[in-house]
N, C-alpha and C. Protein backbone atom coordinates (compact mmCIF):
# COMPACT_ATOMS: atom_id res chain seq x y z
N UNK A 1 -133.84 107.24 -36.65
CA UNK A 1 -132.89 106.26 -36.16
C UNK A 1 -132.87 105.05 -37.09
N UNK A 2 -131.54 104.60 -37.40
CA UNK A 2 -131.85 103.05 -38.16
C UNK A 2 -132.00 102.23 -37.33
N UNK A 3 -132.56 101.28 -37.71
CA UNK A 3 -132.97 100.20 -36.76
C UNK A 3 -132.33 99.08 -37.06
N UNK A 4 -131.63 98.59 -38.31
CA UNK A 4 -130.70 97.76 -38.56
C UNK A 4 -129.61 97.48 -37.48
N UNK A 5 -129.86 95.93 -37.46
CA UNK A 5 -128.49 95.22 -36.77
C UNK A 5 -127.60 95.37 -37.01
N UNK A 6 -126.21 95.10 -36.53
CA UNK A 6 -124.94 95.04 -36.90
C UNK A 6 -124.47 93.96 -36.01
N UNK A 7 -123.40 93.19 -37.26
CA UNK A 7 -123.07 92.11 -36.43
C UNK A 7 -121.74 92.35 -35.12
N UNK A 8 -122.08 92.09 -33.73
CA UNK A 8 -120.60 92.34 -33.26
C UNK A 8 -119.35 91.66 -32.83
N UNK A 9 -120.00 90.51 -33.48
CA UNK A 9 -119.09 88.85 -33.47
C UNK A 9 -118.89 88.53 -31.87
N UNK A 10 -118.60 86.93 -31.93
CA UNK A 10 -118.68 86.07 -31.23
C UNK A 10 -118.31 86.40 -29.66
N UNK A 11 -119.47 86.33 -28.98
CA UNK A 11 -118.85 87.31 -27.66
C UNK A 11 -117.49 86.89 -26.80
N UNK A 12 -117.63 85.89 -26.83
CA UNK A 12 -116.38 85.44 -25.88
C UNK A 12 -115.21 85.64 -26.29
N UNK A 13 -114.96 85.72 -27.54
CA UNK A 13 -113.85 85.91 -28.29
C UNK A 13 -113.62 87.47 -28.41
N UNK A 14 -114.65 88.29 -28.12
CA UNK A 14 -114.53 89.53 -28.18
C UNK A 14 -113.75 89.75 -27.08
N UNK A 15 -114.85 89.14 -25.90
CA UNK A 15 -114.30 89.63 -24.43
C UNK A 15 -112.93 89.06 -23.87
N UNK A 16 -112.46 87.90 -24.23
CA UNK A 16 -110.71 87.53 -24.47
C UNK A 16 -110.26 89.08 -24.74
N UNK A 17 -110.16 89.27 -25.89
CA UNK A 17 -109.46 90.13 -26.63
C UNK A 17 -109.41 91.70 -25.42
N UNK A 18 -110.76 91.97 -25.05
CA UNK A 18 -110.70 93.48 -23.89
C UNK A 18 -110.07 92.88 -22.64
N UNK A 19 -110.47 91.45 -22.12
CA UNK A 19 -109.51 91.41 -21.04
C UNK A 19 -108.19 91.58 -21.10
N UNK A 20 -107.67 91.25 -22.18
CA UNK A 20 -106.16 91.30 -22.86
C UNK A 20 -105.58 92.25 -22.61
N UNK A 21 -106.60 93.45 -22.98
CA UNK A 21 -105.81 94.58 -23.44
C UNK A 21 -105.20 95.47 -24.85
N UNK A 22 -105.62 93.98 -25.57
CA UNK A 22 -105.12 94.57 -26.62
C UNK A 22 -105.92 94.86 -27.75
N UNK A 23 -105.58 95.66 -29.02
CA UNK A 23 -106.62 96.54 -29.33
C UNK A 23 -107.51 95.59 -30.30
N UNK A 24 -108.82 96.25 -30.00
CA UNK A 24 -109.74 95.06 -31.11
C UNK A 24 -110.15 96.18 -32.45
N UNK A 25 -109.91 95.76 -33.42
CA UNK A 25 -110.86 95.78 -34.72
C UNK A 25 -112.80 95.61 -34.76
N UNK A 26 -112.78 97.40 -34.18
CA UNK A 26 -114.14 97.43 -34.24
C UNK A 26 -115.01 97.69 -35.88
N UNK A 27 -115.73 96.93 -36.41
CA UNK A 27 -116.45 96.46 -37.42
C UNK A 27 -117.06 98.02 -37.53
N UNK A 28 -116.96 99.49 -37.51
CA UNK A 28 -117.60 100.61 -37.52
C UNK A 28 -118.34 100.81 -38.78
N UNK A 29 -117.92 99.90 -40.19
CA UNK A 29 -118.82 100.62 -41.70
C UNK A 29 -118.41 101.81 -41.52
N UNK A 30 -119.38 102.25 -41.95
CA UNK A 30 -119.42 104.11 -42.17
C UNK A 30 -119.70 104.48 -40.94
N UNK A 31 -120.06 104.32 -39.78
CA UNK A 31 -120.40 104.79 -38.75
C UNK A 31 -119.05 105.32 -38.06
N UNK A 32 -119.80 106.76 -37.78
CA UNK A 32 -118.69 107.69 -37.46
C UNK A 32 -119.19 108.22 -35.83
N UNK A 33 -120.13 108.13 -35.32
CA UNK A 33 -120.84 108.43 -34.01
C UNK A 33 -119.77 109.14 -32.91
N UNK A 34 -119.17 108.27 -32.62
CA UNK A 34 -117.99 108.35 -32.06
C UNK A 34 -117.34 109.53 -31.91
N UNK A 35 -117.19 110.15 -33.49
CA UNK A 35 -116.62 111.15 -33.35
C UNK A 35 -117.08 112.57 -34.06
N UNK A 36 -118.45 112.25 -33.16
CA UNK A 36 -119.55 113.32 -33.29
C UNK A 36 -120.41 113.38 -31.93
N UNK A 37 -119.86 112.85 -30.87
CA UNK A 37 -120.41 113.08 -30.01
C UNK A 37 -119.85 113.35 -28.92
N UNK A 38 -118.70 114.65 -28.84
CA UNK A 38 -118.68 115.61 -27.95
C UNK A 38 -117.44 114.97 -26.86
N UNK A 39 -116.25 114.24 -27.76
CA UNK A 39 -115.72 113.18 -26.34
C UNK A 39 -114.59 114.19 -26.66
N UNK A 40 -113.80 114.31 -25.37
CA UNK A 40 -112.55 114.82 -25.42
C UNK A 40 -111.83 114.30 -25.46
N UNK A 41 -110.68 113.90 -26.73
CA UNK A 41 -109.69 112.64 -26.95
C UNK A 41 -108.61 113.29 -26.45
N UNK A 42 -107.70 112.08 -25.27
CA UNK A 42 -106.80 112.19 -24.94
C UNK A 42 -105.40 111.90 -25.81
N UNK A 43 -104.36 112.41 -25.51
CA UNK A 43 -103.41 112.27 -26.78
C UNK A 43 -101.73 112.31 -25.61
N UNK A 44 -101.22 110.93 -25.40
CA UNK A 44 -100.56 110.84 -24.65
C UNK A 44 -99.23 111.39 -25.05
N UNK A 45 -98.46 111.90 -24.24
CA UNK A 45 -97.42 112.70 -24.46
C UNK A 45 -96.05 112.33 -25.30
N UNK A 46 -96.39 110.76 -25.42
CA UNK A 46 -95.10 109.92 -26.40
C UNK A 46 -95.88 109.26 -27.75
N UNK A 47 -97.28 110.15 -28.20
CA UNK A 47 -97.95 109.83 -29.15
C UNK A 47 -97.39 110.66 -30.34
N UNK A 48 -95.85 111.07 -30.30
CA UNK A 48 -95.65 111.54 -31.66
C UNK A 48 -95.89 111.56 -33.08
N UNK A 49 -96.46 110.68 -33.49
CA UNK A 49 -97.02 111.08 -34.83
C UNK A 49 -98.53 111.65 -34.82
N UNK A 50 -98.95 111.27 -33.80
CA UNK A 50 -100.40 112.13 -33.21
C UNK A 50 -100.27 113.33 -33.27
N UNK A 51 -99.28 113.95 -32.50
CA UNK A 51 -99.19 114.93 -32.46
C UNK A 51 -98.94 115.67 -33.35
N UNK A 52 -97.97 115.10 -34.30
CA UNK A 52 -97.28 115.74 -35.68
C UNK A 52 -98.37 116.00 -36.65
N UNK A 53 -100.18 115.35 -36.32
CA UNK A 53 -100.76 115.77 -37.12
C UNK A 53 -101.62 116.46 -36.92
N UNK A 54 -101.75 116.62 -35.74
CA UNK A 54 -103.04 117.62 -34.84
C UNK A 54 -102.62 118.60 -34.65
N UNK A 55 -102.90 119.57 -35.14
CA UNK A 55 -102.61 121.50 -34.84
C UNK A 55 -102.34 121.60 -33.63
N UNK A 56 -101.21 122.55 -32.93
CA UNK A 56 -101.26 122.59 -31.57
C UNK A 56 -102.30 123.58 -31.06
N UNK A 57 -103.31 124.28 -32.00
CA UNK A 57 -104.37 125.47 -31.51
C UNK A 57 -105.94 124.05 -31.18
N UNK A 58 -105.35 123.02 -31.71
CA UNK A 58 -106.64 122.02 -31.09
C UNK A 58 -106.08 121.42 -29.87
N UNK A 59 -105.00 121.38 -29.41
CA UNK A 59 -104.91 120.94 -27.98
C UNK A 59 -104.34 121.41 -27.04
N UNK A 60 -104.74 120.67 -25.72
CA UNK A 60 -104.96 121.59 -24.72
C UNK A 60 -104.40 120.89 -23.60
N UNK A 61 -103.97 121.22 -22.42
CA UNK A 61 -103.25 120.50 -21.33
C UNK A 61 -104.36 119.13 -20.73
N UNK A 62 -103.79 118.25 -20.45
CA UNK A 62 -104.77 117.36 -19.87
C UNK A 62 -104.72 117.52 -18.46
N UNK A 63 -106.17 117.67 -17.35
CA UNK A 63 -106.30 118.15 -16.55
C UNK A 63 -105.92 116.50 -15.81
N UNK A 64 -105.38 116.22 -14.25
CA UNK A 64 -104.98 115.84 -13.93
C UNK A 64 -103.91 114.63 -14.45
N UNK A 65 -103.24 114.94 -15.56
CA UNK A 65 -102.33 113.86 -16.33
C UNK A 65 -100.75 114.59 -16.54
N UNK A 66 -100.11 113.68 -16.39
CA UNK A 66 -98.54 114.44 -16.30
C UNK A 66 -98.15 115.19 -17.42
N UNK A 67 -97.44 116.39 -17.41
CA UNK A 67 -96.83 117.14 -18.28
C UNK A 67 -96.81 116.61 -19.33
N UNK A 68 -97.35 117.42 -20.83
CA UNK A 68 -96.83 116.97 -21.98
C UNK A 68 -98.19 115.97 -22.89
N UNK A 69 -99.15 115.47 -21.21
CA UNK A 69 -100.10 115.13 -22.16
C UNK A 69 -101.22 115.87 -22.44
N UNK A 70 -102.13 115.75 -23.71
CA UNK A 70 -102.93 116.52 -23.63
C UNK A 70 -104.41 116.48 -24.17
N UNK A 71 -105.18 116.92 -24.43
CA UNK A 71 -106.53 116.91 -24.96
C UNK A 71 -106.87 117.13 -26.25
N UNK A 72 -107.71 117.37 -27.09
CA UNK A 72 -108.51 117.91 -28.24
C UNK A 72 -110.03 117.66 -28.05
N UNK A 73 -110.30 118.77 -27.75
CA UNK A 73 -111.94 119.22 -27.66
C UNK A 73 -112.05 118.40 -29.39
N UNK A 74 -114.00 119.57 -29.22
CA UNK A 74 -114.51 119.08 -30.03
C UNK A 74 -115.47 120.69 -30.62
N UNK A 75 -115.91 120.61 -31.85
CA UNK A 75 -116.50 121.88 -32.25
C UNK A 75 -117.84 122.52 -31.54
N UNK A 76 -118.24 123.04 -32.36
CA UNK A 76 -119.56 123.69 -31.72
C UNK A 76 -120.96 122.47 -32.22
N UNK A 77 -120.33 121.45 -33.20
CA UNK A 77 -121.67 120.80 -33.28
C UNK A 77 -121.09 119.40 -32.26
N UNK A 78 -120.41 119.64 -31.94
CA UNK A 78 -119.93 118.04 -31.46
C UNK A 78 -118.98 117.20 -31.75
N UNK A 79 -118.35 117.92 -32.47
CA UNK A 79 -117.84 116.74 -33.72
C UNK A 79 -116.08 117.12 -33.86
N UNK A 80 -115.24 116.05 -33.87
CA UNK A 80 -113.80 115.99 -33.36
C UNK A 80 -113.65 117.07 -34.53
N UNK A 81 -112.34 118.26 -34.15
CA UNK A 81 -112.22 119.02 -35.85
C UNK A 81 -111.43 118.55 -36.72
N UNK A 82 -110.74 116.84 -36.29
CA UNK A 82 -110.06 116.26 -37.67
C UNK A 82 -110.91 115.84 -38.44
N UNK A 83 -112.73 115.42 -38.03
CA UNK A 83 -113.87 115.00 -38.64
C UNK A 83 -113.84 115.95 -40.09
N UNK A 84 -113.92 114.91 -41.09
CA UNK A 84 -114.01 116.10 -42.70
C UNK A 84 -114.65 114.91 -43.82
N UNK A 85 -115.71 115.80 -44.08
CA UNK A 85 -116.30 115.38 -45.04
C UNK A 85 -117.26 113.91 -44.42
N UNK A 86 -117.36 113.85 -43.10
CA UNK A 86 -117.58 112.48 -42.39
C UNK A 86 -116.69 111.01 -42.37
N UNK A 87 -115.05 111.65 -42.45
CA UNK A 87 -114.15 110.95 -42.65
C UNK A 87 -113.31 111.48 -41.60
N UNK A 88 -112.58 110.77 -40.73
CA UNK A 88 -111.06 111.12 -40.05
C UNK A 88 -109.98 111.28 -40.93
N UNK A 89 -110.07 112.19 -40.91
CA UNK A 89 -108.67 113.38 -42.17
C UNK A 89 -107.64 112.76 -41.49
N UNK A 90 -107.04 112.09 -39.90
CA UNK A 90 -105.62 111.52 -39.68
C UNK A 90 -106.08 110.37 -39.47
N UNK A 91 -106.93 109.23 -39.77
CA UNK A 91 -107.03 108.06 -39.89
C UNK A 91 -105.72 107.16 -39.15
N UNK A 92 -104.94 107.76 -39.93
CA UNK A 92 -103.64 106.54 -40.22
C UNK A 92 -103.04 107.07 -38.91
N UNK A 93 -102.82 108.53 -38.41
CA UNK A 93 -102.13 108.94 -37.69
C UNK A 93 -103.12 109.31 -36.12
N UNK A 94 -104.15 108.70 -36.04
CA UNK A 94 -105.02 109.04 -35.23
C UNK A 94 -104.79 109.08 -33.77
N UNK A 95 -105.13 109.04 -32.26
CA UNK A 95 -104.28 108.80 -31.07
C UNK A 95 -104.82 107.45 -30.68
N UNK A 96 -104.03 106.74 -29.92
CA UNK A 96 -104.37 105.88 -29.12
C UNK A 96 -105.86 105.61 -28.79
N UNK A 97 -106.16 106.67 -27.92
CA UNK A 97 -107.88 106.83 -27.42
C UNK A 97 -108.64 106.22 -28.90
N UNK A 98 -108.22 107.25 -29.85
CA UNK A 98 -109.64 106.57 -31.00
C UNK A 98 -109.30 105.08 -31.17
N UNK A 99 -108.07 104.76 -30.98
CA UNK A 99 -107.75 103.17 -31.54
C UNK A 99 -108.54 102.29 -30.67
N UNK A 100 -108.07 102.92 -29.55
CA UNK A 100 -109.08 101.53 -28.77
C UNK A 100 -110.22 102.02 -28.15
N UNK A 101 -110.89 102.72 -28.57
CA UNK A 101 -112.20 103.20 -28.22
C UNK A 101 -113.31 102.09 -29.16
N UNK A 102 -114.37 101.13 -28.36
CA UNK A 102 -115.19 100.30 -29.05
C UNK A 102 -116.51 100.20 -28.26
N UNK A 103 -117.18 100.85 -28.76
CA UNK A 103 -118.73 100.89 -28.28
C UNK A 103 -119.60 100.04 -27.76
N UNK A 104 -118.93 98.50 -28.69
CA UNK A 104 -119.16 97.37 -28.09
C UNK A 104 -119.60 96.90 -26.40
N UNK A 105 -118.24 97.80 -25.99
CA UNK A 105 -118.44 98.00 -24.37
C UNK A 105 -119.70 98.15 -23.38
N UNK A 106 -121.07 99.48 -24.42
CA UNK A 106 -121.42 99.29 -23.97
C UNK A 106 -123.05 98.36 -23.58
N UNK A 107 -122.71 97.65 -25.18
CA UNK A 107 -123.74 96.67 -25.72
C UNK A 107 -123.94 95.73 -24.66
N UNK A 108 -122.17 95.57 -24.46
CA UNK A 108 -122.20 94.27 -23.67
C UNK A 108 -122.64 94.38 -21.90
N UNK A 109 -122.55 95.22 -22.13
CA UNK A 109 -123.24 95.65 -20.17
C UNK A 109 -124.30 96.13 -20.40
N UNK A 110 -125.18 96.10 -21.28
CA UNK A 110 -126.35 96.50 -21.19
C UNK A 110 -126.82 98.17 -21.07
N UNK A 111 -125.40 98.69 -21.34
CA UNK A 111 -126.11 100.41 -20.83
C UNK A 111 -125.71 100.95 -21.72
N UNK A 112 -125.61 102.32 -21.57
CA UNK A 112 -125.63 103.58 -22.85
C UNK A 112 -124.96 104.69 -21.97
N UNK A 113 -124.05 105.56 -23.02
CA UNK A 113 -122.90 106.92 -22.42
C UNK A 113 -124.39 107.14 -21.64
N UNK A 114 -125.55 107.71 -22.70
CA UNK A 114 -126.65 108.20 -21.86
C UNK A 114 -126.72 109.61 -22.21
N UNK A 115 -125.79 110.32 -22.40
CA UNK A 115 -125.91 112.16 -22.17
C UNK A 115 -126.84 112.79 -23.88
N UNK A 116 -127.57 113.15 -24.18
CA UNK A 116 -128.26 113.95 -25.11
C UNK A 116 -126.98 113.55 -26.33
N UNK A 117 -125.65 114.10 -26.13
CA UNK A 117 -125.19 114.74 -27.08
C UNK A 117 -124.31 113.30 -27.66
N UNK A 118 -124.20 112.27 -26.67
CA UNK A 118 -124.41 111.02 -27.59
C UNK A 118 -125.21 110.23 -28.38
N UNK A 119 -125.80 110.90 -28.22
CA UNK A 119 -127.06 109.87 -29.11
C UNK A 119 -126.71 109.23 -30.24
N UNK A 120 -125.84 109.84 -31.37
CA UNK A 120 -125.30 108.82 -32.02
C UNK A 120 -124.87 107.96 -31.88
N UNK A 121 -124.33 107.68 -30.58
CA UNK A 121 -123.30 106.65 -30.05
C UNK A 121 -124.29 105.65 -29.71
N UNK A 122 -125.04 105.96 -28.93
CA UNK A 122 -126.58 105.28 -28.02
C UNK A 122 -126.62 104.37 -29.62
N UNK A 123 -127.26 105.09 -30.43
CA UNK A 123 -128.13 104.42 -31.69
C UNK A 123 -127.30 103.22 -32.35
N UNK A 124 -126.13 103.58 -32.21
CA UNK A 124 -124.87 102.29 -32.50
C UNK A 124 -125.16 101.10 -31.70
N UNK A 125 -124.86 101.47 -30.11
CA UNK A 125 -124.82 100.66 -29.24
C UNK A 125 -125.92 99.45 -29.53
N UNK A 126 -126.95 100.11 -29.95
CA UNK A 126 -128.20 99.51 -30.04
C UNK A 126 -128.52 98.51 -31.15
N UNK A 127 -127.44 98.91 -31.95
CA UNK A 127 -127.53 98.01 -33.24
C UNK A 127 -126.78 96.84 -33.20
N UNK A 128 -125.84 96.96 -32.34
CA UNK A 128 -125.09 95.23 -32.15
C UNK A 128 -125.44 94.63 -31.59
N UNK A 129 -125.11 93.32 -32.28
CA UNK A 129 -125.98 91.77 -31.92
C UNK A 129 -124.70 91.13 -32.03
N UNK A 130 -124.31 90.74 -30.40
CA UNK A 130 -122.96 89.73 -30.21
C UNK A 130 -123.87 88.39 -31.02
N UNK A 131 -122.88 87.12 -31.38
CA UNK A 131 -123.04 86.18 -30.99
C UNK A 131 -122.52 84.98 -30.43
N UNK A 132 -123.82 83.85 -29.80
CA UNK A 132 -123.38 83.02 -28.69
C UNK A 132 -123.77 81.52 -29.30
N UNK A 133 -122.29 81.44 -30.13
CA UNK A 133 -122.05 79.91 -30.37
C UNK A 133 -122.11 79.13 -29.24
N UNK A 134 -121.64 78.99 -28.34
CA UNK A 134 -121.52 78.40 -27.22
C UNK A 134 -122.03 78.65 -25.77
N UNK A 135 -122.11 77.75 -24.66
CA UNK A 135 -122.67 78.02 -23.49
C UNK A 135 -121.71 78.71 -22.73
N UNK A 136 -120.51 78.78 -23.08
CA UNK A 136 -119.74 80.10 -22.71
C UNK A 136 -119.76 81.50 -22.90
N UNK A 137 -120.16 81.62 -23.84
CA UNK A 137 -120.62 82.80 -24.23
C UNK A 137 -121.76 83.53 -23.96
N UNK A 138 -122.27 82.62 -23.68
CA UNK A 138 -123.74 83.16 -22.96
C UNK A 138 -124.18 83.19 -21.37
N UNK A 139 -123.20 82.16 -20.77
CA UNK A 139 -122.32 82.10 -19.67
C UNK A 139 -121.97 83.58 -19.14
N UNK A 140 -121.08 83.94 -19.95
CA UNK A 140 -120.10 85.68 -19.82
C UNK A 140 -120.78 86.42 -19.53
N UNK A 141 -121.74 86.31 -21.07
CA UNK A 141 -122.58 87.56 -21.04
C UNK A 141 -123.33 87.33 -19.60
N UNK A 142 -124.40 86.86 -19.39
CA UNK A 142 -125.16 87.18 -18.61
C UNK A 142 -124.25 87.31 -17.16
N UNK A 143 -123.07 87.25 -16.80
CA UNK A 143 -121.81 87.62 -15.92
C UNK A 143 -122.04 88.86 -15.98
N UNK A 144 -121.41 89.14 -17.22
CA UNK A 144 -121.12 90.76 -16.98
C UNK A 144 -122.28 91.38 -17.55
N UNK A 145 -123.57 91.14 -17.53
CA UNK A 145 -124.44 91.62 -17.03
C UNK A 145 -124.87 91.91 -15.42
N UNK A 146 -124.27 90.44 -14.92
CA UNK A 146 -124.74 90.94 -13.24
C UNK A 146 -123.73 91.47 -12.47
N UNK A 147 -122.58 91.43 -13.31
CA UNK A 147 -121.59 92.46 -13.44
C UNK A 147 -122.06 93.89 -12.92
N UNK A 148 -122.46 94.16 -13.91
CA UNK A 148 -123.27 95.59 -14.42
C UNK A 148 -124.29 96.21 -13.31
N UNK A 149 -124.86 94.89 -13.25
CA UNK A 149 -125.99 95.58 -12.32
C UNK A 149 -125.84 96.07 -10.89
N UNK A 150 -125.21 95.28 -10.67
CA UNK A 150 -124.28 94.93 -9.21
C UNK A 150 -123.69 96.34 -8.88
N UNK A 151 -122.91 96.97 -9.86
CA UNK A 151 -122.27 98.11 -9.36
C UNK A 151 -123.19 99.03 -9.73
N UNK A 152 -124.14 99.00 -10.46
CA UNK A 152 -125.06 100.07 -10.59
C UNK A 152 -125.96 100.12 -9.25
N UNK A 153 -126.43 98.78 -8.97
CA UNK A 153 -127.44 98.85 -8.07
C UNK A 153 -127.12 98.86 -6.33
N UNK A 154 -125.32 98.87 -6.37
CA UNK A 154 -124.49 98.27 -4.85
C UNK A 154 -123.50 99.01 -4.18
N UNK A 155 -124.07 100.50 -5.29
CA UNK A 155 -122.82 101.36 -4.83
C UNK A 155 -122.62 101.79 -2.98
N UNK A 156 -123.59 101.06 -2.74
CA UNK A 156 -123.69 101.63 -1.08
C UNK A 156 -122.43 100.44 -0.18
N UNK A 157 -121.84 99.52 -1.37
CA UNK A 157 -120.86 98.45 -0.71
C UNK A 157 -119.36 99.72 -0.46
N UNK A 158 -119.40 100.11 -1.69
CA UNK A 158 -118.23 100.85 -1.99
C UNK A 158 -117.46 101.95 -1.44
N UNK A 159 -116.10 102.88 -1.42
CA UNK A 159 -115.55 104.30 -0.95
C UNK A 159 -116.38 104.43 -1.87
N UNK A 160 -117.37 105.99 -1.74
CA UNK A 160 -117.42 106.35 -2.78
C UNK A 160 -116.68 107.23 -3.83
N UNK A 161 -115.12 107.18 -2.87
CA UNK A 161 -114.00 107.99 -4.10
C UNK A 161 -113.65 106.64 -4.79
N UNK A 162 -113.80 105.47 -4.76
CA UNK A 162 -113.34 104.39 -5.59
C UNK A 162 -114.19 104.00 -6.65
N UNK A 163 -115.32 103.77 -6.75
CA UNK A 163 -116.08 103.39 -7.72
C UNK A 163 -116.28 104.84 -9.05
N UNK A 164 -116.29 104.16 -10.54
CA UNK A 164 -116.64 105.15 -11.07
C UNK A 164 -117.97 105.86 -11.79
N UNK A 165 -117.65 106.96 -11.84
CA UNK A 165 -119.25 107.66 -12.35
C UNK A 165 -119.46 107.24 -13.86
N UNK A 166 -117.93 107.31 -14.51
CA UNK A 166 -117.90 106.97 -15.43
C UNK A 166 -118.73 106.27 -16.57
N UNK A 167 -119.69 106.14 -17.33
CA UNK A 167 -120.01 105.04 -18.07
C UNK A 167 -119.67 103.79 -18.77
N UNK A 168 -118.17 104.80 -19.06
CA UNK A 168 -117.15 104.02 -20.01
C UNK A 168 -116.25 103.28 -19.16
N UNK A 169 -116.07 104.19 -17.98
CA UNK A 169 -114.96 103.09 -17.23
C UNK A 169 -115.65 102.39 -16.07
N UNK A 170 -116.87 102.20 -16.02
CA UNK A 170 -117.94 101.73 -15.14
C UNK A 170 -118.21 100.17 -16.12
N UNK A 171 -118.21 100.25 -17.48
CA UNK A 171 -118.16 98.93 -18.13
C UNK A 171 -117.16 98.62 -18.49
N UNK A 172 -116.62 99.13 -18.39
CA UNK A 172 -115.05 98.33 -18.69
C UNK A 172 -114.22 97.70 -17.13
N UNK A 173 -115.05 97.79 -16.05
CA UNK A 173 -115.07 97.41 -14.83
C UNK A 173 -115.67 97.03 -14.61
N UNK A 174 -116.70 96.57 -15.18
CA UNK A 174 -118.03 95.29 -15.49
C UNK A 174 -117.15 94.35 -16.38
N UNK A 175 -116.54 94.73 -17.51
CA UNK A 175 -116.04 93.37 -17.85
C UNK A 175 -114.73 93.07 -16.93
N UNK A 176 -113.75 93.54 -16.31
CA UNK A 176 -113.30 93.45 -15.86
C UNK A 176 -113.08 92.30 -14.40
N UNK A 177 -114.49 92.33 -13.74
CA UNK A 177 -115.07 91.54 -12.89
C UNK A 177 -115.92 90.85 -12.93
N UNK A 178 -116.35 90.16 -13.99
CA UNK A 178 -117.49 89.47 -14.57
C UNK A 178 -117.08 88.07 -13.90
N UNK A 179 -115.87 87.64 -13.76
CA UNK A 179 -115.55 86.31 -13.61
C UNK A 179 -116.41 86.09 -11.88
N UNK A 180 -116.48 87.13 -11.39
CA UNK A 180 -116.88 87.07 -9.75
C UNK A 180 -118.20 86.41 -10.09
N UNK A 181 -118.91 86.83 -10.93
CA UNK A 181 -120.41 86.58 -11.52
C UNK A 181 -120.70 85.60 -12.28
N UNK A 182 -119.79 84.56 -12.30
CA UNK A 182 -120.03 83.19 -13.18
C UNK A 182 -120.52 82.19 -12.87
N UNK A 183 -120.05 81.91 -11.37
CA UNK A 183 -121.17 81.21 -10.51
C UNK A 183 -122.32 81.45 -9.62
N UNK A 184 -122.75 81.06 -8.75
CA UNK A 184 -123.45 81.13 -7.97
C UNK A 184 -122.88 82.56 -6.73
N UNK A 185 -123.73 83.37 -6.67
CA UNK A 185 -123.68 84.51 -5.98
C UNK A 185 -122.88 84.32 -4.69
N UNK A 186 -121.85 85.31 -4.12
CA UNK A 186 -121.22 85.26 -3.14
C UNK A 186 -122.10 86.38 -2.43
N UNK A 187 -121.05 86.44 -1.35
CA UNK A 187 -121.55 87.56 -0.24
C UNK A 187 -121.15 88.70 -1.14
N UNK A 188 -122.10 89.50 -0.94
CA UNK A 188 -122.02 90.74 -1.87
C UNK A 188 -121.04 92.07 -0.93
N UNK A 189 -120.89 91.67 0.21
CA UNK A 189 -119.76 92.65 0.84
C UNK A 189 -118.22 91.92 0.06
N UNK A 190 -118.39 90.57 0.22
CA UNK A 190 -116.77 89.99 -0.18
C UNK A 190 -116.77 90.49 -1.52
N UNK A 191 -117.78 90.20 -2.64
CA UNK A 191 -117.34 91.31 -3.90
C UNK A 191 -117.20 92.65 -3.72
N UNK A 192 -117.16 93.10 -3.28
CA UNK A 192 -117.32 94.89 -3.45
C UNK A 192 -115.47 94.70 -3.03
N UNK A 193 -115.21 94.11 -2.00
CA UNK A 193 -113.43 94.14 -1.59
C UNK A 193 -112.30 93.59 -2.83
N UNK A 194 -113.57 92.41 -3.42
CA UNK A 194 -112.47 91.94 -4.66
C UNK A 194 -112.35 93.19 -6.06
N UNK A 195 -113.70 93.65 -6.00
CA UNK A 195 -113.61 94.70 -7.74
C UNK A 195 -113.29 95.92 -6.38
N UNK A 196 -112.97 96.25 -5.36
CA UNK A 196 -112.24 97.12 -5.00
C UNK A 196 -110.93 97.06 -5.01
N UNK A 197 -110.47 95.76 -5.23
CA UNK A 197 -109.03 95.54 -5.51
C UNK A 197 -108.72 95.39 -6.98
N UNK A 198 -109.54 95.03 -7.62
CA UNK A 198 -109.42 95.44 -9.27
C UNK A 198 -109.05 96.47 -9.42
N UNK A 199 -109.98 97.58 -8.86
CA UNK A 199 -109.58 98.78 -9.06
C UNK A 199 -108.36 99.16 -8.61
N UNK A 200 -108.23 99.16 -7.10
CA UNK A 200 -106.55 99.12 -7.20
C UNK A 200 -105.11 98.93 -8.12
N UNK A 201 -105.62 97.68 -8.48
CA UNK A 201 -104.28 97.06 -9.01
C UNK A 201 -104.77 98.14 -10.39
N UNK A 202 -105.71 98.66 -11.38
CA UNK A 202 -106.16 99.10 -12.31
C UNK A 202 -105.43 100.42 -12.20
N UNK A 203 -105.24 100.98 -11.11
CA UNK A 203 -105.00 102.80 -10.85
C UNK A 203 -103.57 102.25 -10.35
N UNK A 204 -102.78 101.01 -10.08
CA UNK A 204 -101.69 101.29 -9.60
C UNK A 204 -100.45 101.35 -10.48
């Protein structure tokens, strides 16, 4: 494993940018993890130049998503099959999913995908070091840290068809509700109704 840092710039300014929505410029170097560890990229059905570059024998119907959209597995070692030479052969033409896919996510909540066959991803996660110019920033973070914990440790507040198993969409619903966690602790039933309405408005 390397043990080298990587810088993942200024947190608050990061976390602006994911509340937004809009896509961030993840700092990757050569690090390719991502797309060697076994994710099934979604490829939305009005992603035409996506499509125009991905073989239709690599994709596959997307299981509960409307007509037209669809999937691309991954090989027998793990690894996306546009991966070549340890380069994305459609870079330029890549889908959505890889664009805004940023690992960052899960630095900043403190956790990891977790499954064996990420481990590359894990070893990334591990190497970024936000930083906290300011008492805002350090403010956040430790938010959507209790963010984090909160739904890890409170799932007994929740439907349990509402909350997710997810990793990825379990922190991205940690940052999502971090602001609940900035002050001083509420009743922990009245949060579970507010990031149950996150989720709502999120799936509506």
């Amino acid at each position: 494993m390397d043990n080298t840092t990587q810088a993942a710039g200024e947190f608050s300014s990061w976390l602006a940018s994911i509340r937004r929505g809009g896509a961030t410029e993840v700092p990757c170097g050569d690090c390719n993890a991502c797309c060697r560890a076994s994710y099934f990229v979604h490829i939305n059905a009005n992603e035409a130049d996506a499509i125009a570059h991905i073989p239709q024998a690599l994709r596959g119907p997307a299981p509960g998503q409307p007509e037209g959209n669809t999937v691309m597995g991954f090989d027998d070692t793990g690894c996306c099959p546009m991966l070549r030479d340890g380069q994305c052969s459609i870079y330029q033409h890549r889908p959505q999913t890889c664009r805004d896919y940023d690992c960052r996510i899960f630095a900043a909540c403190g956790i990891a995908p977790g499954e064996s066959e990420k481990q590359a991803v894990n070893e990334q996660i591990a190497r970024w070091r936000f930083d906290y110019p300011t008492e805002t920033d350090r403010r956040e973070q430790r938010a959507v840290l209790a963010a984090m914990k909160f739904l890890q440790t409170r799932r007994d507040l929740f439907d349990v068809a509402v909350l997710p198993d997810n990793p990825t969409q379990l922190a991205l619903l940690a940052l999502s509700s971090y602001h609940l966690f900035e002050n001083e602790a509420g009743n922990p039933q009245d949060i579970a109704v507010m990031i149950t309405a996150i989720i709502e408005r999120r799936q509506s």
